[in-house]
Protein backbone atom coordinates (compact mmCIF):
# COMPACT_ATOMS: atom_id res chain seq x y z
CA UNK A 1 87.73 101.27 106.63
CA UNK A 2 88.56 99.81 103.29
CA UNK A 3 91.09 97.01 103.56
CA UNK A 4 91.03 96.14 99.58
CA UNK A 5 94.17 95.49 98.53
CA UNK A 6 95.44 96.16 94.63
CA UNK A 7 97.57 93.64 93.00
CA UNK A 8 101.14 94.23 93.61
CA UNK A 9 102.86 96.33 91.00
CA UNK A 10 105.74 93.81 91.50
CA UNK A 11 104.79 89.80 90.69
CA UNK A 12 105.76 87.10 93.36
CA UNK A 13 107.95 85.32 91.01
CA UNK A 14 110.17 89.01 90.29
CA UNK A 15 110.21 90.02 93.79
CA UNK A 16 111.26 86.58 94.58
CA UNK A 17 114.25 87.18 91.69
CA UNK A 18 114.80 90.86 93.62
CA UNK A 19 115.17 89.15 96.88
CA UNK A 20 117.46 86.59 96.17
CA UNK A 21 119.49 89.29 94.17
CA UNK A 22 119.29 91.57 96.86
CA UNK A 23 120.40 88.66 99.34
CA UNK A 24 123.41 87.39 97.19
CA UNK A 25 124.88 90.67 97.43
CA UNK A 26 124.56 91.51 100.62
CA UNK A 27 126.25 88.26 101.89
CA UNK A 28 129.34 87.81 98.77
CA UNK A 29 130.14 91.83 98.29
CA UNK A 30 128.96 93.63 101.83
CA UNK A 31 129.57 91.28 104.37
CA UNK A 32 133.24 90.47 103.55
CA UNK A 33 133.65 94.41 103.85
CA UNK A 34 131.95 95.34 107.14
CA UNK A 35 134.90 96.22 109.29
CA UNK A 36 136.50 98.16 106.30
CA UNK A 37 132.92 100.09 106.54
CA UNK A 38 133.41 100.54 110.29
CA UNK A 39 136.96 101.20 110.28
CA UNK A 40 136.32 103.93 108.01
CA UNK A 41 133.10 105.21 109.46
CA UNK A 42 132.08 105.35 105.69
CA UNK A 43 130.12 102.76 102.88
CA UNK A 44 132.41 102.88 99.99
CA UNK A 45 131.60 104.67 97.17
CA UNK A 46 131.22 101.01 94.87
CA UNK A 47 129.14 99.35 97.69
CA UNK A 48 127.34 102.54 97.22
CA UNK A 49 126.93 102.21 93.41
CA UNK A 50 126.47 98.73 93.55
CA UNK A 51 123.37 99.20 95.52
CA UNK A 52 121.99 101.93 92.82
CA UNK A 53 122.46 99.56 90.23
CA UNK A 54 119.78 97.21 91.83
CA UNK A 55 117.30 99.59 92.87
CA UNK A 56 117.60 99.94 96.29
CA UNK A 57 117.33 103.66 96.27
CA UNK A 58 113.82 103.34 95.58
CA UNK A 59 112.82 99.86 95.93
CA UNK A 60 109.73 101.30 98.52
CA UNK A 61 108.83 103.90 95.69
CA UNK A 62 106.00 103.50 93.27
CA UNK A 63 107.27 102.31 89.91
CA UNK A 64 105.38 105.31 88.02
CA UNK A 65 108.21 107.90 90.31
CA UNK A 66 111.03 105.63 89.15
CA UNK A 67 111.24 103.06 91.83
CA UNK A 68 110.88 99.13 92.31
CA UNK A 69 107.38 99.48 93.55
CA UNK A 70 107.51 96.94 96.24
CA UNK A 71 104.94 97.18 98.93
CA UNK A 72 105.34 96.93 102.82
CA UNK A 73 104.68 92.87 102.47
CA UNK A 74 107.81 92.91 100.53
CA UNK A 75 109.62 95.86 102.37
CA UNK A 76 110.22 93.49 105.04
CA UNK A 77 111.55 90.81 103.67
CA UNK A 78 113.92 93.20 102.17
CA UNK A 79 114.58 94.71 105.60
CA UNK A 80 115.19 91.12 107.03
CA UNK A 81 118.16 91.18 104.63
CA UNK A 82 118.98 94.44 105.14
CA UNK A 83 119.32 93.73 108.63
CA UNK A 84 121.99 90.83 108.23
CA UNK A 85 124.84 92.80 107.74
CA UNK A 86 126.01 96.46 108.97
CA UNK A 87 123.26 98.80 109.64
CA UNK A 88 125.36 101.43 107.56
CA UNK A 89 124.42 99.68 103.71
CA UNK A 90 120.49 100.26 104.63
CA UNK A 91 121.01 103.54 106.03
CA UNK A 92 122.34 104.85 103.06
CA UNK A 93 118.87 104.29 100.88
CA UNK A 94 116.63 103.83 104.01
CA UNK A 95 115.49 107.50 104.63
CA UNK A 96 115.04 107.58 100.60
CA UNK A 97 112.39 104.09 100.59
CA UNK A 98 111.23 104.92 103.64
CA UNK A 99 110.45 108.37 106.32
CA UNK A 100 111.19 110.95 104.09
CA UNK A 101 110.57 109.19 100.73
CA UNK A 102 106.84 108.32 102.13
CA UNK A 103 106.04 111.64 102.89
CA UNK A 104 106.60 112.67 99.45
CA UNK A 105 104.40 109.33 98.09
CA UNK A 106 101.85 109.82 100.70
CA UNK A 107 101.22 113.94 100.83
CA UNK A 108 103.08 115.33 97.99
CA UNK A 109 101.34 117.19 95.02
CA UNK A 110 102.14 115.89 91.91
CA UNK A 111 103.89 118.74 91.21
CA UNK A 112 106.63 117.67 94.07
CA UNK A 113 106.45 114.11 93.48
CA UNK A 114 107.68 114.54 89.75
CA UNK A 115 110.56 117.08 91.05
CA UNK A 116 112.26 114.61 93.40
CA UNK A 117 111.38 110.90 92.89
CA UNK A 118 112.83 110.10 90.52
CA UNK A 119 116.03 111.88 91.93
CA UNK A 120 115.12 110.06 94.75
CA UNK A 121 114.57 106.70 93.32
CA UNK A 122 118.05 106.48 91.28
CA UNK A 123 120.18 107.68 94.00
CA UNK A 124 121.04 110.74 92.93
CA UNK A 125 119.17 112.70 96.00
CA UNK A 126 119.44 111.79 99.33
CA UNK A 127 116.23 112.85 101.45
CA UNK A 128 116.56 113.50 105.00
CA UNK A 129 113.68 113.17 107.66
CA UNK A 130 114.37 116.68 109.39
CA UNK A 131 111.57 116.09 112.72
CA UNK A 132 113.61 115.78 116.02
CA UNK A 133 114.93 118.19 117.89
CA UNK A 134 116.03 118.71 121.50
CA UNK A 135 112.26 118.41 123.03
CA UNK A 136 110.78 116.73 120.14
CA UNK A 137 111.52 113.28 119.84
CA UNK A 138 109.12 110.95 119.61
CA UNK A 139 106.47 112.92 119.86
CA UNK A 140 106.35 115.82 116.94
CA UNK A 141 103.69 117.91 118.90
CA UNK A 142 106.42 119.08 120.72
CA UNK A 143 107.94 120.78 117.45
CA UNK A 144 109.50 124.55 118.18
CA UNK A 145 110.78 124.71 114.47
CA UNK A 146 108.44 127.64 112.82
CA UNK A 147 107.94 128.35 109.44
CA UNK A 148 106.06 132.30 109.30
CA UNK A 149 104.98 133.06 105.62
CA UNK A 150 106.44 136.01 104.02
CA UNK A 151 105.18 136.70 100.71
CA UNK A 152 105.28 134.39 98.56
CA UNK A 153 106.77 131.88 100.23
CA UNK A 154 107.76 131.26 103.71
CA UNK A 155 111.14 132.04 106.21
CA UNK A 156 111.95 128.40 108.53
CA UNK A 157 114.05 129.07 111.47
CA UNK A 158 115.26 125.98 114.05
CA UNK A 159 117.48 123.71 114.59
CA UNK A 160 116.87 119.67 114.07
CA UNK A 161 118.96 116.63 115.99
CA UNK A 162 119.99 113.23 114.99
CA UNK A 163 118.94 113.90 111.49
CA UNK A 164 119.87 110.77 109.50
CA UNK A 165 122.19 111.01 106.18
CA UNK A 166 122.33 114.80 106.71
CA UNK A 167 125.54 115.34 105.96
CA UNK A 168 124.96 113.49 102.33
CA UNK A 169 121.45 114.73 102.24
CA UNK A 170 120.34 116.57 99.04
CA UNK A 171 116.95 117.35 100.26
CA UNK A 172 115.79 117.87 103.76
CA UNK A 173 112.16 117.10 104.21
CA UNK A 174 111.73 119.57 107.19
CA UNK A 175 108.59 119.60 110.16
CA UNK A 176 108.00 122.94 111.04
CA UNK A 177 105.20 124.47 113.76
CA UNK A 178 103.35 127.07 111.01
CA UNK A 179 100.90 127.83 113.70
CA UNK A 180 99.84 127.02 117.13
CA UNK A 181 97.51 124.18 117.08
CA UNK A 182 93.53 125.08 116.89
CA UNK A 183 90.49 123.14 116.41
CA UNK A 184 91.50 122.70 112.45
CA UNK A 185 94.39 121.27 113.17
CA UNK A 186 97.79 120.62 114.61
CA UNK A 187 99.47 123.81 112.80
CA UNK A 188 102.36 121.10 111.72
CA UNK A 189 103.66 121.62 108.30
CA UNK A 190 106.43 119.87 106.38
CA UNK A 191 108.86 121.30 103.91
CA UNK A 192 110.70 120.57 100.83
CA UNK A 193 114.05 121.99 101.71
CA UNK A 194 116.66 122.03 98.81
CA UNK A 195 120.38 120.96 100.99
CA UNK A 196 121.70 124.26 99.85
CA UNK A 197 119.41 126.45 99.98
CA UNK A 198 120.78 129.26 101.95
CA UNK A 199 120.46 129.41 105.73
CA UNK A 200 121.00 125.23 106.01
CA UNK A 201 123.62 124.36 107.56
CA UNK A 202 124.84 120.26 108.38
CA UNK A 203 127.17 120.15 111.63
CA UNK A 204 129.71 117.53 111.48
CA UNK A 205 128.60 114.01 112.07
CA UNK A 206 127.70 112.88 115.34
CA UNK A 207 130.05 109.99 117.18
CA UNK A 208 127.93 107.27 117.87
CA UNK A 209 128.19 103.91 120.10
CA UNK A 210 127.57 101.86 117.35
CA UNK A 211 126.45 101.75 113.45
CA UNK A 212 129.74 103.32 111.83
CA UNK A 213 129.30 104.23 108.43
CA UNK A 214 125.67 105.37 109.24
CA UNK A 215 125.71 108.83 109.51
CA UNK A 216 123.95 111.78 111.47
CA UNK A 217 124.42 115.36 112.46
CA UNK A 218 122.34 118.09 113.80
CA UNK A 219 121.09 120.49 110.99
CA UNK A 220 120.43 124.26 111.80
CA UNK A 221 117.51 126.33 109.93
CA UNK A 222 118.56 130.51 110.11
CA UNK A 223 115.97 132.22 108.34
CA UNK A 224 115.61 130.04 105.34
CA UNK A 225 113.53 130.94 102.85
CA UNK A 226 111.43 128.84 100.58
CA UNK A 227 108.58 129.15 98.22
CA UNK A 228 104.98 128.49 98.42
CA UNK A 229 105.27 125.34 96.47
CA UNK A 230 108.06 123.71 99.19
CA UNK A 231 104.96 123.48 101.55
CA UNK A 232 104.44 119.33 100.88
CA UNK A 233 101.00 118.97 99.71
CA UNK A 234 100.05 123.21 99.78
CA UNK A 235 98.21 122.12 103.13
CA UNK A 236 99.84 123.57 106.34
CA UNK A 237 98.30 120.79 108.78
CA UNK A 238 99.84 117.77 106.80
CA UNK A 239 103.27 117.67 108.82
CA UNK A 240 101.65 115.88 111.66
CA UNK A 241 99.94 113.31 109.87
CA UNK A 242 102.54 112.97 107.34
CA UNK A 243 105.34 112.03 110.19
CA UNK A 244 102.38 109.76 112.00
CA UNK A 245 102.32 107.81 108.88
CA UNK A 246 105.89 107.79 107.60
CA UNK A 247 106.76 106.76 111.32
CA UNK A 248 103.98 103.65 111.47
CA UNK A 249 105.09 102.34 108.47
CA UNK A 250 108.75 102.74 109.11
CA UNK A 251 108.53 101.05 112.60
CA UNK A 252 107.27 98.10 110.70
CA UNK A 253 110.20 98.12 108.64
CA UNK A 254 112.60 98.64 111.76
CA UNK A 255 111.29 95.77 113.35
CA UNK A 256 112.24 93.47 110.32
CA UNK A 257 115.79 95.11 110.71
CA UNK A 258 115.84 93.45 114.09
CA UNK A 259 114.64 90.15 113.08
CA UNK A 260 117.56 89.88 110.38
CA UNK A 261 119.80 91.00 112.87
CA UNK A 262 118.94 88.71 115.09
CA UNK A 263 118.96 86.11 112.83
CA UNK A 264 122.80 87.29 111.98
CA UNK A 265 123.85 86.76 115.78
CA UNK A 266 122.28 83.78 115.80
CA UNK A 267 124.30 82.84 112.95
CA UNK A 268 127.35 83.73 114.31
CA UNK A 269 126.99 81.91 117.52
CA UNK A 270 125.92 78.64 116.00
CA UNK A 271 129.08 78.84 113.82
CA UNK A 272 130.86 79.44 117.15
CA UNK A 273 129.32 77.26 119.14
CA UNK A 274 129.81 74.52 116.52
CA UNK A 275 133.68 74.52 116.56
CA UNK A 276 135.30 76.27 119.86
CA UNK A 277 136.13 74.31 122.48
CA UNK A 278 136.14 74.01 126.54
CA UNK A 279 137.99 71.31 128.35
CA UNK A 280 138.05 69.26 124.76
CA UNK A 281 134.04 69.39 124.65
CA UNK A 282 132.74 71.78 121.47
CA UNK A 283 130.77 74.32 123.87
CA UNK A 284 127.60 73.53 121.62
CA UNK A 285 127.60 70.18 124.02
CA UNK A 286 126.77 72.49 126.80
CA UNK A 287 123.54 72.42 127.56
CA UNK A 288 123.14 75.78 128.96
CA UNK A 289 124.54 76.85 125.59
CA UNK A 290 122.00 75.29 124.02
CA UNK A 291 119.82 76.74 125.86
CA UNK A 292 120.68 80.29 124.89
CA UNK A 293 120.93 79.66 121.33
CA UNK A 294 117.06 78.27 121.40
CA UNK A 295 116.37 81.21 123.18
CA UNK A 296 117.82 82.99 120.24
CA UNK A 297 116.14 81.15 117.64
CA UNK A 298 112.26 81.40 119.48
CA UNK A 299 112.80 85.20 119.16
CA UNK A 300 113.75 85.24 115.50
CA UNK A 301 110.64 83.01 114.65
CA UNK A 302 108.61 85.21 116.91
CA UNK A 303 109.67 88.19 115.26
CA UNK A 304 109.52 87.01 112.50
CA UNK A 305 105.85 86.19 112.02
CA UNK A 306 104.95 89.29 113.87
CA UNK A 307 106.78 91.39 111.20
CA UNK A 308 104.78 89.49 108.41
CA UNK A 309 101.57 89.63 110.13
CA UNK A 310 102.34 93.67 111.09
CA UNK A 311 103.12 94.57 107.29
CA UNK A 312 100.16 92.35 105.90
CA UNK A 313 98.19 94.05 108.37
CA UNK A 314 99.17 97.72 107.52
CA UNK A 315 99.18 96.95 103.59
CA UNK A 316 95.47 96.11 103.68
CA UNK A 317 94.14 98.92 106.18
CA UNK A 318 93.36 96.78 109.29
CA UNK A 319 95.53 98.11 111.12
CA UNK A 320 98.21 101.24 110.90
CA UNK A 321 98.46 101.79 114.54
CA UNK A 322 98.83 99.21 117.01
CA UNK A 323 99.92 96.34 114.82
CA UNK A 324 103.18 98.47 113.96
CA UNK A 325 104.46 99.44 117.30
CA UNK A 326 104.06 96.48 118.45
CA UNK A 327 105.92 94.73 116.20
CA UNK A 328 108.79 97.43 116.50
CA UNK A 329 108.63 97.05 120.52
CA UNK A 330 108.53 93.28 120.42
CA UNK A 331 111.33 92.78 117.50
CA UNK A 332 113.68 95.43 118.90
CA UNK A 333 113.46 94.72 122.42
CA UNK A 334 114.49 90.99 121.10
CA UNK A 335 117.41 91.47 119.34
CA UNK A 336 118.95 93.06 121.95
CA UNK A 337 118.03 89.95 124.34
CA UNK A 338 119.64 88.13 121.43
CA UNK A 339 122.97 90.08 121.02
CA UNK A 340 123.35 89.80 124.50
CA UNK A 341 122.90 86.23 123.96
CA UNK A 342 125.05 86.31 121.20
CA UNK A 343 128.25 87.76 123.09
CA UNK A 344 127.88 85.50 126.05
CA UNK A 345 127.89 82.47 124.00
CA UNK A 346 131.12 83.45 122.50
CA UNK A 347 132.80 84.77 125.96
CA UNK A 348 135.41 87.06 125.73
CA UNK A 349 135.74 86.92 122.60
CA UNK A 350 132.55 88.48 121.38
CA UNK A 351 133.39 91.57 123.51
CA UNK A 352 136.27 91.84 121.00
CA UNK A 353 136.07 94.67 118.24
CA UNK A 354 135.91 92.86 115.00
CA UNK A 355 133.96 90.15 115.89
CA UNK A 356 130.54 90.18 114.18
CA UNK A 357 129.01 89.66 117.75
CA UNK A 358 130.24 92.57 119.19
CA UNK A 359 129.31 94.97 116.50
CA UNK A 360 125.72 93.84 116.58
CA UNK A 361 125.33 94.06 120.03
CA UNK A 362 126.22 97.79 119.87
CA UNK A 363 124.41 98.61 116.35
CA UNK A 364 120.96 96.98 117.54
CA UNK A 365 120.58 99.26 120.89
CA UNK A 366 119.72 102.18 118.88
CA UNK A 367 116.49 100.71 117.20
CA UNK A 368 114.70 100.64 120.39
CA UNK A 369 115.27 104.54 119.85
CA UNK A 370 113.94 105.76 116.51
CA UNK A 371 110.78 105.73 115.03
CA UNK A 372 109.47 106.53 118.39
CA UNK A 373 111.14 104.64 121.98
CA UNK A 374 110.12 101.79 123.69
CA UNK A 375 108.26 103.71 125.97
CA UNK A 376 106.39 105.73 122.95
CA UNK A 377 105.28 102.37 121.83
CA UNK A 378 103.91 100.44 124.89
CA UNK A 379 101.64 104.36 125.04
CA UNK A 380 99.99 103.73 121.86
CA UNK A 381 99.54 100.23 122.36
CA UNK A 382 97.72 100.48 125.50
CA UNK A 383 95.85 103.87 124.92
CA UNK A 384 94.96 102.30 121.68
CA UNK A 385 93.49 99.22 123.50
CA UNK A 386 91.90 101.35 125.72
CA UNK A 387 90.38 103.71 123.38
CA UNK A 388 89.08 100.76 121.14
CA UNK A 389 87.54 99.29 124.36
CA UNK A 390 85.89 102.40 125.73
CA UNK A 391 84.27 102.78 122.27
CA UNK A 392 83.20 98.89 122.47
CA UNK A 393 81.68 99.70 125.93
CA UNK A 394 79.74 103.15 124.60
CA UNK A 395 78.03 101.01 121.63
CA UNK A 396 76.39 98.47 123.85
């Protein structure tokens, strides 16, 4: 494999100016508005254009398609922002930078790349990842979506679930079965699908536990039609390996979502722990409380690292496979140890609505969900250790 890397197309010294930019905002103009986001299920529409104005549309997109140009290393210290306040602001540009965005980067034909980047990149389009369905989750094998060509073009007809920013989408980038698998390939395609095009249609968005403002609804596909150049790439095996890759690369970037979100309940409960009181004694002089905020902070520094180490990993080519889930199993299976944490150490006050606590705690379960479950990720781990062994064992 070839692990050389190219220079960045963004210098340390600017992406250390986008970071701190990026960081500054979130904490003076989104924090201070978090429950107004999840009282209103909604990211106002200035929060919204505030976050255009810096880039963040297309911060993960090459700079010749309009974006930032920032590369995985730098994705995740983005995402470790991102992850400090409500999961709704990075929703809002995360399908753009990241699953659906990607597959245009990564498979597109120049042809498609020049038609929605730089739509993509500014903000104007939102791209939805159209892949799961009822009996296709995780695993996009399962896909019962078909796409049958007819003429020149081809007729899609399914239904998708959970589909992130579909109801704002502009552009659903849709996996579809165009053929039963054979020895030349998976028979999964993927489609540029155009929001209203005729035969799309967005249900209303779903009610979740947590992440208000952050929206999804199932999307139905009845007999849409589409021309030959929607199929991403003109190759009708590319779906599968297009989602493979989007998804690897986006797990990376939902594990540093965890890691700043643990790092934001960790926040919270040394601020509590620091000033309320038991008996007269600041609960902070508890040493079981200490305890449980150490507990806190050797999970954030774990995840942390294993983020960096994940990306840096993936960026060169060493490793786009196991590195990646388990980052995403390790960093998402911590912060919910840590929001747990997090409420107990404020008591019944952290199971409050309206305290940060309480809000994490319920946003965080969902990222041991997408981009493939816990369970989906201890499988590739081990069958990748396994496979890499068996292959160590047959060259001897």
């Amino acid at each position: 494999m070839d692990t050389t890397v190219a220079d960045p197309e963004v210098s340390g010294d600017d992406f250390a100016d986008i970071l701190a930019t990026t960081r500054d905002y979130i904490r003076t103009v989104v924090l201070p508005r978090e429950q107004e986001i999840a009282d209103a299920d909604e990211v106002p529409a200035d929060i919204r254009a505030g976050l255009a104005d810096l880039g963040l549309f297309g911060y993960a997109i090459p700079q010749r398609w309009g974006g930032l140009g920032l590369d995985l290393t730098q994705d995740v210290e983005m995402a470790m922002e991102f992850g400090y306040t409500t999961f709704a602001m990075r929703s809002l540009f995360g399908t753009n930078n990241g699953i659906a965005g990607q597959v245009l980067v990564n498979f597109g034909t120049d042809e498609q790349r020049a038609r929605w980047l730089g739509s993509i990149a500014s903000g104007e389009v939102i791209a939805s990842f159209a892949l799961t369905e009822d009996g296709a989750g995780s695993n996009p094998a399962g896909l019962t979506t078909k796409a049958v060509r007819d003429g020149a073009g081809w007729v899609i007809d399914g239904a998708k679930r959970f589909i992130t920013n579909a109801p704002l989408a502009g552009l659903f980038v849709v996996f579809a079965r165009a053929r039963p698998a054979d020895a030349d390939g998976t028979g999964v395609a993927v489609f540029l699908v155009p929001a209203d095009t005729p035969g799309v249609t967005v249900g209303p968005k779903d009610e979740k536990m947590g992440q208000e403002g952050a929206w999804t609804a199932e999307v139905s596909f009845q007999a849409v039609r589409v021309p030959e150049d929607a199929l991403v790439g003109g190759d009708e095996d590319a779906g599968y390996r297009a989602a493979m890759t989007s998804l690897a690369r986006g797990r990376v970037h939902i594990a540093a979502l965890a890691v700043g979100a643990a790092q934001r309940a960790l926040d919270e409960s040394l601020a509590h722990a620091s000033t309320a009181t038991q008996g007269g004694t600041v609960i902070g002089e508890f040493q079981l409380v200490q305890a449980m905020l150490a507990d806190i902070q050797v999970g954030v520094m774990a995840g942390r690292a294993m983020v960096r180490e994940a990306a840096a990993k993936y960026h060169c080519g060493e490793d786009r496979r196991i590195a990646p889930s388990a980052a995403k199993l390790y960093c998402t299976e911590m912060a919910g140890r840590a929001a747990d944490l997090a409420v107990q150490i404020h008591g019944g006050s952290g199971y409050i609505r309206g305290v940060p606590v309480e809000r994490i705690y319920r946003d965080v379960r969902l990222l041991r969900l997408y981009e493939g479950t816990s369970e989906i990720q201890r499988l590739i781990i081990g069958g990748g250790l396994v496979r890499a062994a068996t292959r160590a064992a047959g060259s001897r």
